[in-house]
PDB file of N, CA and C in Angstrom:
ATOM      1  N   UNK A   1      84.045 128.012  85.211  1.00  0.00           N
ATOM      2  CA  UNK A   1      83.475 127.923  86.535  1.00  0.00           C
ATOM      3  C   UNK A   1      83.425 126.452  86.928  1.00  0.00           C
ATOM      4  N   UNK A   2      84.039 126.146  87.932  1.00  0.00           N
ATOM      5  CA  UNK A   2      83.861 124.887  88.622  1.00  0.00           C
ATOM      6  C   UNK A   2      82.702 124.013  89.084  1.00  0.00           C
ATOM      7  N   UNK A   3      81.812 125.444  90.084  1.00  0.00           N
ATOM      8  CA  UNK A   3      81.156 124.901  90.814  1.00  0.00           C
ATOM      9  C   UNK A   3      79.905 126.126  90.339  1.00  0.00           C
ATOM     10  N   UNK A   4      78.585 125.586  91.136  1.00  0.00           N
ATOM     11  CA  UNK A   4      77.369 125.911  90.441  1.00  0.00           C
ATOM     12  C   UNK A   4      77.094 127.428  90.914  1.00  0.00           C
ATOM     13  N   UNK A   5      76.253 128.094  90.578  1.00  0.00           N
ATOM     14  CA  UNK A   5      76.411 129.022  90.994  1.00  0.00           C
ATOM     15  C   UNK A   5      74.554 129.751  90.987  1.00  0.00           C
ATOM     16  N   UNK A   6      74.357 130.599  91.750  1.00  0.00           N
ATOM     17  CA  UNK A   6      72.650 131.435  91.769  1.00  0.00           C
ATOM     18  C   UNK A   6      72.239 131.883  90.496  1.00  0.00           C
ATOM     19  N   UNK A   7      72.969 132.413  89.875  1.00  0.00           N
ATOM     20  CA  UNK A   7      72.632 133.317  88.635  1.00  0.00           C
ATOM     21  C   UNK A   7      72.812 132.234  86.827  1.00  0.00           C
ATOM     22  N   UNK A   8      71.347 132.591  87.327  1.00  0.00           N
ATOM     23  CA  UNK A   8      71.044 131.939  85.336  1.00  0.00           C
ATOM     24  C   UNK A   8      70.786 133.075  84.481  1.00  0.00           C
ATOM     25  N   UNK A   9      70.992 132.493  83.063  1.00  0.00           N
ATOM     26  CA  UNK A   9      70.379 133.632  82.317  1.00  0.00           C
ATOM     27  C   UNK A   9      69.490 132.653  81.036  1.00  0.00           C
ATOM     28  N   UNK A  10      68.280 133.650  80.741  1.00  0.00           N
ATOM     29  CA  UNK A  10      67.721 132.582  79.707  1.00  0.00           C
ATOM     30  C   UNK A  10      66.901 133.723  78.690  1.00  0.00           C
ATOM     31  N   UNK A  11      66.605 133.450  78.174  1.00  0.00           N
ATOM     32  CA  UNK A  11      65.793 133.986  76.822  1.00  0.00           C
ATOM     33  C   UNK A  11      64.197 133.777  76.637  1.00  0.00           C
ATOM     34  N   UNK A  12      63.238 134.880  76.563  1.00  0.00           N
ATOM     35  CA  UNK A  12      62.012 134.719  76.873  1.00  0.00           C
ATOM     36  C   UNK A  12      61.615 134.646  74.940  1.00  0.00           C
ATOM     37  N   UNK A  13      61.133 133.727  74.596  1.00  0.00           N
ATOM     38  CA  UNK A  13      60.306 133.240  73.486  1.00  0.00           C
ATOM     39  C   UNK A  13      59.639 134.422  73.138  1.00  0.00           C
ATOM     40  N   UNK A  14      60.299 135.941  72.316  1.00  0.00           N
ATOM     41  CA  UNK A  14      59.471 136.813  71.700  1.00  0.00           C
ATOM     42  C   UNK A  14      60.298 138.132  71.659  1.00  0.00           C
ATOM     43  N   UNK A  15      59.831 139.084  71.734  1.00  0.00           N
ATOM     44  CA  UNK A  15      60.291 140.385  71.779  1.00  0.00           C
ATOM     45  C   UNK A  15      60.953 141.126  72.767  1.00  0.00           C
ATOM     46  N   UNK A  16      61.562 142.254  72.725  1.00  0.00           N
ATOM     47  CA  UNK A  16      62.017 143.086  74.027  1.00  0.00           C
ATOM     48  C   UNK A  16      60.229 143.366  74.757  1.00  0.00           C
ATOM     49  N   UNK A  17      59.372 143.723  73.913  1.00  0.00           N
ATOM     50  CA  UNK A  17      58.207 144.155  74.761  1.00  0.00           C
ATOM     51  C   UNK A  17      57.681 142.590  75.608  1.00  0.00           C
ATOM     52  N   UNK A  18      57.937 141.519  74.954  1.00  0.00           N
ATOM     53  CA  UNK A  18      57.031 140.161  75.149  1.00  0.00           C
ATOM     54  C   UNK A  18      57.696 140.171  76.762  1.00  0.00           C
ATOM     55  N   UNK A  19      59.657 141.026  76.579  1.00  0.00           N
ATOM     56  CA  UNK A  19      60.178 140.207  77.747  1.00  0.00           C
ATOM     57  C   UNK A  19      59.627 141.338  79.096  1.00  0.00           C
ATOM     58  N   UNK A  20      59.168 142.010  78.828  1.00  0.00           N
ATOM     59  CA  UNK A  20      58.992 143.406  79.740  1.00  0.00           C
ATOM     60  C   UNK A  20      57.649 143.156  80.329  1.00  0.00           C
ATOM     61  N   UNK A  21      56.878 142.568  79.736  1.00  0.00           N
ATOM     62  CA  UNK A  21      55.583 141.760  79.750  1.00  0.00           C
ATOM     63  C   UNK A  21      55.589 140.786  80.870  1.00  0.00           C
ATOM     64  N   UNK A  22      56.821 139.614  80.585  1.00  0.00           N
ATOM     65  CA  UNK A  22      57.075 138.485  81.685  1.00  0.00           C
ATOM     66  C   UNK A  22      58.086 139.864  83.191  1.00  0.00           C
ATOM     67  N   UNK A  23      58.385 140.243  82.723  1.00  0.00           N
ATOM     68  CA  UNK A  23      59.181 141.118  84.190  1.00  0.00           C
ATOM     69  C   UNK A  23      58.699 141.594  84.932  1.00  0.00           C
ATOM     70  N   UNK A  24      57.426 142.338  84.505  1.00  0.00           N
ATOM     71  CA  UNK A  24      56.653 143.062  85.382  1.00  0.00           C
ATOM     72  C   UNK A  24      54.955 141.970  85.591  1.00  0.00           C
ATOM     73  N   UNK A  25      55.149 140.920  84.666  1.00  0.00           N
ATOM     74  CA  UNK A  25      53.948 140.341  85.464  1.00  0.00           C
ATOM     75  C   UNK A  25      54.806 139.009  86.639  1.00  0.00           C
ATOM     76  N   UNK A  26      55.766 139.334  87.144  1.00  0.00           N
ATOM     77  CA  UNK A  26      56.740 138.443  88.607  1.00  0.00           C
ATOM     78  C   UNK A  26      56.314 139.052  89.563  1.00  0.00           C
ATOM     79  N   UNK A  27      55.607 138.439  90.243  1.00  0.00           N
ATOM     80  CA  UNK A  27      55.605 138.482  91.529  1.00  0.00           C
ATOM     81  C   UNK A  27      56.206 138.775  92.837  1.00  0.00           C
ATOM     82  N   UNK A  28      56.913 137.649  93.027  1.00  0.00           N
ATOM     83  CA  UNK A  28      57.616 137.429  93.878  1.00  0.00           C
ATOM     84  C   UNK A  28      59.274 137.671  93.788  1.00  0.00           C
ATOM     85  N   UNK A  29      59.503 137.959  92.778  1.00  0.00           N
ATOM     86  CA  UNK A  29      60.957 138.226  91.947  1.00  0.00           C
ATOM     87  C   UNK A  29      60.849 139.647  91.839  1.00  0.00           C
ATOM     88  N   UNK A  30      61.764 140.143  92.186  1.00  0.00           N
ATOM     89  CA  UNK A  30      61.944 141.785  92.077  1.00  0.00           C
ATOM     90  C   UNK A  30      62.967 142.272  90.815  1.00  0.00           C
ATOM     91  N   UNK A  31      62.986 143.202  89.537  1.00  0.00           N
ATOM     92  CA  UNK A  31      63.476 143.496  89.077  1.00  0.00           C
ATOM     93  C   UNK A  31      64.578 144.517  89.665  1.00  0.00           C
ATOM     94  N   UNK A  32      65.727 144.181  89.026  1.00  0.00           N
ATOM     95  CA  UNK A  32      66.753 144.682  90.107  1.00  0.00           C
ATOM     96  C   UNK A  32      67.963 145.500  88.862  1.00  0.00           C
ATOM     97  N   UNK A  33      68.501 146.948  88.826  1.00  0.00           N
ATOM     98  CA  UNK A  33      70.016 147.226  88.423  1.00  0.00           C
ATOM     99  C   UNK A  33      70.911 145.990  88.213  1.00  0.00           C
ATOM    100  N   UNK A  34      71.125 145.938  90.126  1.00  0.00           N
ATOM    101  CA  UNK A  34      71.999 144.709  90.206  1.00  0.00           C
ATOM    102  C   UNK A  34      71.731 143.758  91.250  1.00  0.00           C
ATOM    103  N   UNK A  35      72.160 142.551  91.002  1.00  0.00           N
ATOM    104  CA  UNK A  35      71.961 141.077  91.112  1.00  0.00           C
ATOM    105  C   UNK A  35      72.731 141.099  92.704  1.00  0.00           C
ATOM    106  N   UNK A  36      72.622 139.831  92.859  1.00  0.00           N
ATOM    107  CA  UNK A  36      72.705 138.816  94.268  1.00  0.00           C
ATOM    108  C   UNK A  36      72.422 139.693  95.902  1.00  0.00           C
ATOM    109  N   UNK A  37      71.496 139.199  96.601  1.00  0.00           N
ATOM    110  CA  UNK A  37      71.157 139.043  97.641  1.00  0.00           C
ATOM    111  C   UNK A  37      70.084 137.797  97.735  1.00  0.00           C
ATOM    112  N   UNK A  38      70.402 138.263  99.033  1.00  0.00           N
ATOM    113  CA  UNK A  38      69.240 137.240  99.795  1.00  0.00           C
ATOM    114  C   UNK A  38      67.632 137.457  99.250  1.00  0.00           C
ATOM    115  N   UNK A  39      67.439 138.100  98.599  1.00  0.00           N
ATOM    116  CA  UNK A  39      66.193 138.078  97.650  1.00  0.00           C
ATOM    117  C   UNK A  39      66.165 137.476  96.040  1.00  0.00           C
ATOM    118  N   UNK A  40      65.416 136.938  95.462  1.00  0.00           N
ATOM    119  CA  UNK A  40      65.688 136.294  93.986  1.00  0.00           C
ATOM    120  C   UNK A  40      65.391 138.381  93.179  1.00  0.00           C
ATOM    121  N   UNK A  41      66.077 138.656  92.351  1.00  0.00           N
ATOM    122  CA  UNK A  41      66.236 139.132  91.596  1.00  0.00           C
ATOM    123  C   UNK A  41      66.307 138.873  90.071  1.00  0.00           C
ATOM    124  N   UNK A  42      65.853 139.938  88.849  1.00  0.00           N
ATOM    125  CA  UNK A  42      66.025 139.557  87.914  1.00  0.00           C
ATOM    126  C   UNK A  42      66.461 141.008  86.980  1.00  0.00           C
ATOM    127  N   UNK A  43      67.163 140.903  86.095  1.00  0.00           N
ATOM    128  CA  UNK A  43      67.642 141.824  85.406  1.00  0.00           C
ATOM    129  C   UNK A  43      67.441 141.923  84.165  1.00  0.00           C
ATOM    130  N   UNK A  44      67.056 142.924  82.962  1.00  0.00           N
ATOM    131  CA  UNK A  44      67.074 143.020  81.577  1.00  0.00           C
ATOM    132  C   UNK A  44      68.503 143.764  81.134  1.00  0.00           C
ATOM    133  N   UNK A  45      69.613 142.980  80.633  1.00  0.00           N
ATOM    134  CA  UNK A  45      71.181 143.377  80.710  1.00  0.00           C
ATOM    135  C   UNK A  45      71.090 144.165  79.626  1.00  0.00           C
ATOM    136  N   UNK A  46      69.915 144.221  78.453  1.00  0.00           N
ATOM    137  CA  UNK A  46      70.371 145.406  77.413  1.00  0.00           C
ATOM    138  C   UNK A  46      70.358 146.754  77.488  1.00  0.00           C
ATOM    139  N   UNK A  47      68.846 147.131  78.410  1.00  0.00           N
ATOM    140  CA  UNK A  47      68.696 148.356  78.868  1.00  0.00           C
ATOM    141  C   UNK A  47      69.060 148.613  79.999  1.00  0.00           C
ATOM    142  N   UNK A  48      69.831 147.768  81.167  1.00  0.00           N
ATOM    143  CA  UNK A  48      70.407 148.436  82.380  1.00  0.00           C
ATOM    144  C   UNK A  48      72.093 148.206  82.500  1.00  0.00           C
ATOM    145  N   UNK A  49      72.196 146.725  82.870  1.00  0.00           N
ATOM    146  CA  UNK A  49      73.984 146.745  83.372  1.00  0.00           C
ATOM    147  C   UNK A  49      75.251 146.690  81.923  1.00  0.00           C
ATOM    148  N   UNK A  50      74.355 146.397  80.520  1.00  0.00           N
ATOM    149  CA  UNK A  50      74.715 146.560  79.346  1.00  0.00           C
ATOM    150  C   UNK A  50      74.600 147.738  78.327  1.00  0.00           C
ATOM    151  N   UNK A  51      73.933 148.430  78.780  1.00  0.00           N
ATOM    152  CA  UNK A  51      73.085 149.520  78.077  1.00  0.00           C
ATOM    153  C   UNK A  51      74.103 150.593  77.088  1.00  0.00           C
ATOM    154  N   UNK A  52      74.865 150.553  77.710  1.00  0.00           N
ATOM    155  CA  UNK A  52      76.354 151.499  77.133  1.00  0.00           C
ATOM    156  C   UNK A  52      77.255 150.673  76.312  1.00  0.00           C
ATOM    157  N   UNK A  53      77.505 149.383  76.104  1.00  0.00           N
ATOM    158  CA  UNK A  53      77.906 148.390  75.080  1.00  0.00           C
ATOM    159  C   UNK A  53      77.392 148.670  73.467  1.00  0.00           C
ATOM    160  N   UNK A  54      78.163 148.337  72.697  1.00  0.00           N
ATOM    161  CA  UNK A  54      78.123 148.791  71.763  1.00  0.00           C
ATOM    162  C   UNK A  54      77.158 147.551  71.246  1.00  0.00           C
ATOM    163  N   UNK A  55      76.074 147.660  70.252  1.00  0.00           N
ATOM    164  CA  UNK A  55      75.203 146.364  69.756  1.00  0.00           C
ATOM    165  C   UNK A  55      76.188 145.711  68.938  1.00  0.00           C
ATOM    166  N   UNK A  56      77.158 145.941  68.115  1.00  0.00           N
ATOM    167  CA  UNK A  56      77.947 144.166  67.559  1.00  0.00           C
ATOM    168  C   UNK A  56      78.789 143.642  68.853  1.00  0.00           C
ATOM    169  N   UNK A  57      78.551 144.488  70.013  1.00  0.00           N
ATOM    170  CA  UNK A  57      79.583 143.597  71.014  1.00  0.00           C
ATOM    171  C   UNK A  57      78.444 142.588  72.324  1.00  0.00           C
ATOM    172  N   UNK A  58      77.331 143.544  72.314  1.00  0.00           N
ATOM    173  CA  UNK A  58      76.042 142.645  72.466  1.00  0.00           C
ATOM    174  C   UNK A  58      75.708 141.599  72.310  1.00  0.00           C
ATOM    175  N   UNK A  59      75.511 141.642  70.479  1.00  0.00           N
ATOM    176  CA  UNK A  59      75.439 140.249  69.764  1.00  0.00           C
ATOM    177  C   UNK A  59      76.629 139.349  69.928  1.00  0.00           C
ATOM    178  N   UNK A  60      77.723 139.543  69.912  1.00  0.00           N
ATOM    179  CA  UNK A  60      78.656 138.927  69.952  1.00  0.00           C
ATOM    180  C   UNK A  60      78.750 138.111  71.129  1.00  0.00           C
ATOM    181  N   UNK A  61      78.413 139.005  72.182  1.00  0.00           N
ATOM    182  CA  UNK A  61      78.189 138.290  74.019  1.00  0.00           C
ATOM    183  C   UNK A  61      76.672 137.471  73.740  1.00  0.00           C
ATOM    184  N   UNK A  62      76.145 137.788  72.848  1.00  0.00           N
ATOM    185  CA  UNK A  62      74.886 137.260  73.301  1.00  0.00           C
ATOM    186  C   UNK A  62      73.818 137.415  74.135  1.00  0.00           C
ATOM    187  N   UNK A  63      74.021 139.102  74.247  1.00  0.00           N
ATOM    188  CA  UNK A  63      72.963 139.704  74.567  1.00  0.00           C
ATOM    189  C   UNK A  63      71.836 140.327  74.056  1.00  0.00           C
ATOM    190  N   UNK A  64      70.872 140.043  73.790  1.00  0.00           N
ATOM    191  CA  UNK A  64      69.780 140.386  73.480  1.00  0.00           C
ATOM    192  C   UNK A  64      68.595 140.743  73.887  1.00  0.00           C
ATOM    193  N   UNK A  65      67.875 141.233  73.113  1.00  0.00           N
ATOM    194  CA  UNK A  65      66.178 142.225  73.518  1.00  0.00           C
ATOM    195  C   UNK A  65      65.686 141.079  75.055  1.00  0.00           C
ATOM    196  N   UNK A  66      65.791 139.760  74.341  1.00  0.00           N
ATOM    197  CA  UNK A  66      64.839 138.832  75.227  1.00  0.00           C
ATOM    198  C   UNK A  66      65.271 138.063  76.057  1.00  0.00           C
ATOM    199  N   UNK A  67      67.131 138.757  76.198  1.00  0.00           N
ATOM    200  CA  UNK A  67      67.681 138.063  77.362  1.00  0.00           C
ATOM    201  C   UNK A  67      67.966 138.461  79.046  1.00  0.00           C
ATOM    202  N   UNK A  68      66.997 137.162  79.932  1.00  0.00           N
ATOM    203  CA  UNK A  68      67.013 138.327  80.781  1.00  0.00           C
ATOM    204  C   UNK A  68      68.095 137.554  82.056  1.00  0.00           C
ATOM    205  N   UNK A  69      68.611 137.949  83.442  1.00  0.00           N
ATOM    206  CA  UNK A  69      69.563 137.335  84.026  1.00  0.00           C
ATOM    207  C   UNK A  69      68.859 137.157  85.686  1.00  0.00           C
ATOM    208  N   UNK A  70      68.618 136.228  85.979  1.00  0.00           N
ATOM    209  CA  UNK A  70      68.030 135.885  87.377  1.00  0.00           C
ATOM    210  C   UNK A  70      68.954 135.004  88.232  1.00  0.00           C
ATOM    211  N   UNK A  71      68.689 135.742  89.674  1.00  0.00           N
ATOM    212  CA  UNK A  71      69.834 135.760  90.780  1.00  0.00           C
ATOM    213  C   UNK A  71      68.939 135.066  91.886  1.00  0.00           C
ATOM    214  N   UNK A  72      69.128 134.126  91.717  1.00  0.00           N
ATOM    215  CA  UNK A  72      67.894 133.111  92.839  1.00  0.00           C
ATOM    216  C   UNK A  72      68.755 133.367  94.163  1.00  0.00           C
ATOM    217  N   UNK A  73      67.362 133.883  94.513  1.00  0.00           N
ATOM    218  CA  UNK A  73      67.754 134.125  96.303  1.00  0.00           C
ATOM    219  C   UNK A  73      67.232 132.960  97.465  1.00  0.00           C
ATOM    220  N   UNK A  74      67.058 133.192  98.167  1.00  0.00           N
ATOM    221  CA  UNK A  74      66.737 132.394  99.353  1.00  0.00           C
ATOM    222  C   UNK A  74      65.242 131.929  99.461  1.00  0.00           C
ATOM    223  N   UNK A  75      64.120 132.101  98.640  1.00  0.00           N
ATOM    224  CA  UNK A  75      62.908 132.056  98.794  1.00  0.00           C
ATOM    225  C   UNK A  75      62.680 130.119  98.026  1.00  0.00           C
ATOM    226  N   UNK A  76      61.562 129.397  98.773  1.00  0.00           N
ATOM    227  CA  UNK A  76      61.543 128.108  98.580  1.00  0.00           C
ATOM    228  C   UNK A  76      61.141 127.934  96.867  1.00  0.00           C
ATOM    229  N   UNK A  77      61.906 127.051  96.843  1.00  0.00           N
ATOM    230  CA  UNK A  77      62.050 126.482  95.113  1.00  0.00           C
ATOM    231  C   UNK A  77      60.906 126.435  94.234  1.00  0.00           C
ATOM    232  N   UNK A  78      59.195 126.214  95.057  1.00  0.00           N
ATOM    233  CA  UNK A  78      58.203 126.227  94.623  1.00  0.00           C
ATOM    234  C   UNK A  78      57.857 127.501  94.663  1.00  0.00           C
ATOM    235  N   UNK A  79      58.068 128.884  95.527  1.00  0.00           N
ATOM    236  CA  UNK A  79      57.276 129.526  95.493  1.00  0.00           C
ATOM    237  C   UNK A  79      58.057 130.320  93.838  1.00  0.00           C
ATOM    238  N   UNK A  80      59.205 129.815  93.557  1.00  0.00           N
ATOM    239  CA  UNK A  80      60.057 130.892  92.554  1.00  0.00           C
ATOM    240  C   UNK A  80      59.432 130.040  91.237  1.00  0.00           C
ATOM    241  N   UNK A  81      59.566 128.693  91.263  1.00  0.00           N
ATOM    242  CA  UNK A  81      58.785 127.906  90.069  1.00  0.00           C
ATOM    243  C   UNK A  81      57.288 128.745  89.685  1.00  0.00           C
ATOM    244  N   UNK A  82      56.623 128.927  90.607  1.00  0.00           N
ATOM    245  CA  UNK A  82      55.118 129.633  90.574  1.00  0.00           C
ATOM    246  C   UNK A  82      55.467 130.792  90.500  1.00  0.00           C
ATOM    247  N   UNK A  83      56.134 131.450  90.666  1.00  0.00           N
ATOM    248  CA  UNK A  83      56.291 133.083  89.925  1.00  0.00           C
ATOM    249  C   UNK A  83      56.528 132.947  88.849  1.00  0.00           C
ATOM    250  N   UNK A  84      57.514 132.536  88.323  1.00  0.00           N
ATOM    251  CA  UNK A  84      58.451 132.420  86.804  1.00  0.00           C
ATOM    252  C   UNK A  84      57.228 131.646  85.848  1.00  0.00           C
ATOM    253  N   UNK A  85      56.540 130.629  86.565  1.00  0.00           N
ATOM    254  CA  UNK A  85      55.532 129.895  85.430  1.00  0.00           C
ATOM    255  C   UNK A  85      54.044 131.180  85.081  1.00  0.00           C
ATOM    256  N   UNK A  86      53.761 131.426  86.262  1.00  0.00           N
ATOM    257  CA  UNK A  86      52.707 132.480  86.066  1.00  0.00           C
ATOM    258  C   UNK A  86      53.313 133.671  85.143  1.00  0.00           C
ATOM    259  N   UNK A  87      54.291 134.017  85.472  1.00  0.00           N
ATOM    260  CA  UNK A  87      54.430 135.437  84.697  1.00  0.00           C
ATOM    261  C   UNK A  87      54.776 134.711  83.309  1.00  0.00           C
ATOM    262  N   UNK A  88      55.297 133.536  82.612  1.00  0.00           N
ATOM    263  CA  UNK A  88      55.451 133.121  81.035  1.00  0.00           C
ATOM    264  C   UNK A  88      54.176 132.681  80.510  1.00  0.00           C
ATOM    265  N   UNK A  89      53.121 132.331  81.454  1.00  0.00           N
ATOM    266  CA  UNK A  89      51.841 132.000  80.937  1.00  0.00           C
ATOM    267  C   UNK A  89      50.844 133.372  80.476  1.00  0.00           C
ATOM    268  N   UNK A  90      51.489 134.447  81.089  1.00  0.00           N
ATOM    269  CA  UNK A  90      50.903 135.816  80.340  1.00  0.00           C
ATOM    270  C   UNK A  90      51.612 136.029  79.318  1.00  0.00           C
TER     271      UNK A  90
END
């Protein structure tokens, strides 16, 4: 990829439950199937758009329990910082 792009993916410090924990305590971020619009979205790729992948091809991609994939939408940079920090401080 050249140039930058909306969609990060990162790894929450703990378990599949720790990450289900940070997903549903977001606010302002909507858990989503699938990614990009004009809203920030976030996805858990093992149990939804990965779910049918075989686990050594998982691991191999580097998908895991606590990896989750967020599609930053149009909402101001502080209000998405203050969602994402509140929901890792639970």
């Amino acid at each position: 990829m050249r140039r930058g792009s909306t969609l990060i993916a990162f790894e929450i410090n703990g378990s599949q439950e720790d990450t289900f924990e940070f997903l549903n305590a977001l606010e302002l971020i909507d858990i989503s199937n699938n990614l990009g619009d004009a809203k920030s979205l976030i996805t858990h790729p093992t149990t939804t758009t990965h779910s049918s992948v075989d686990a050594a091809l998982k691991s191999e991609l580097g998908i895991n329990d606590n990896l989750v994939r967020l599609s930053v939408g149009l909402e101001t940079v502080d209000d998405l910082l203050t969602d994402l920090g509140s929901a890792l401080e639970r």
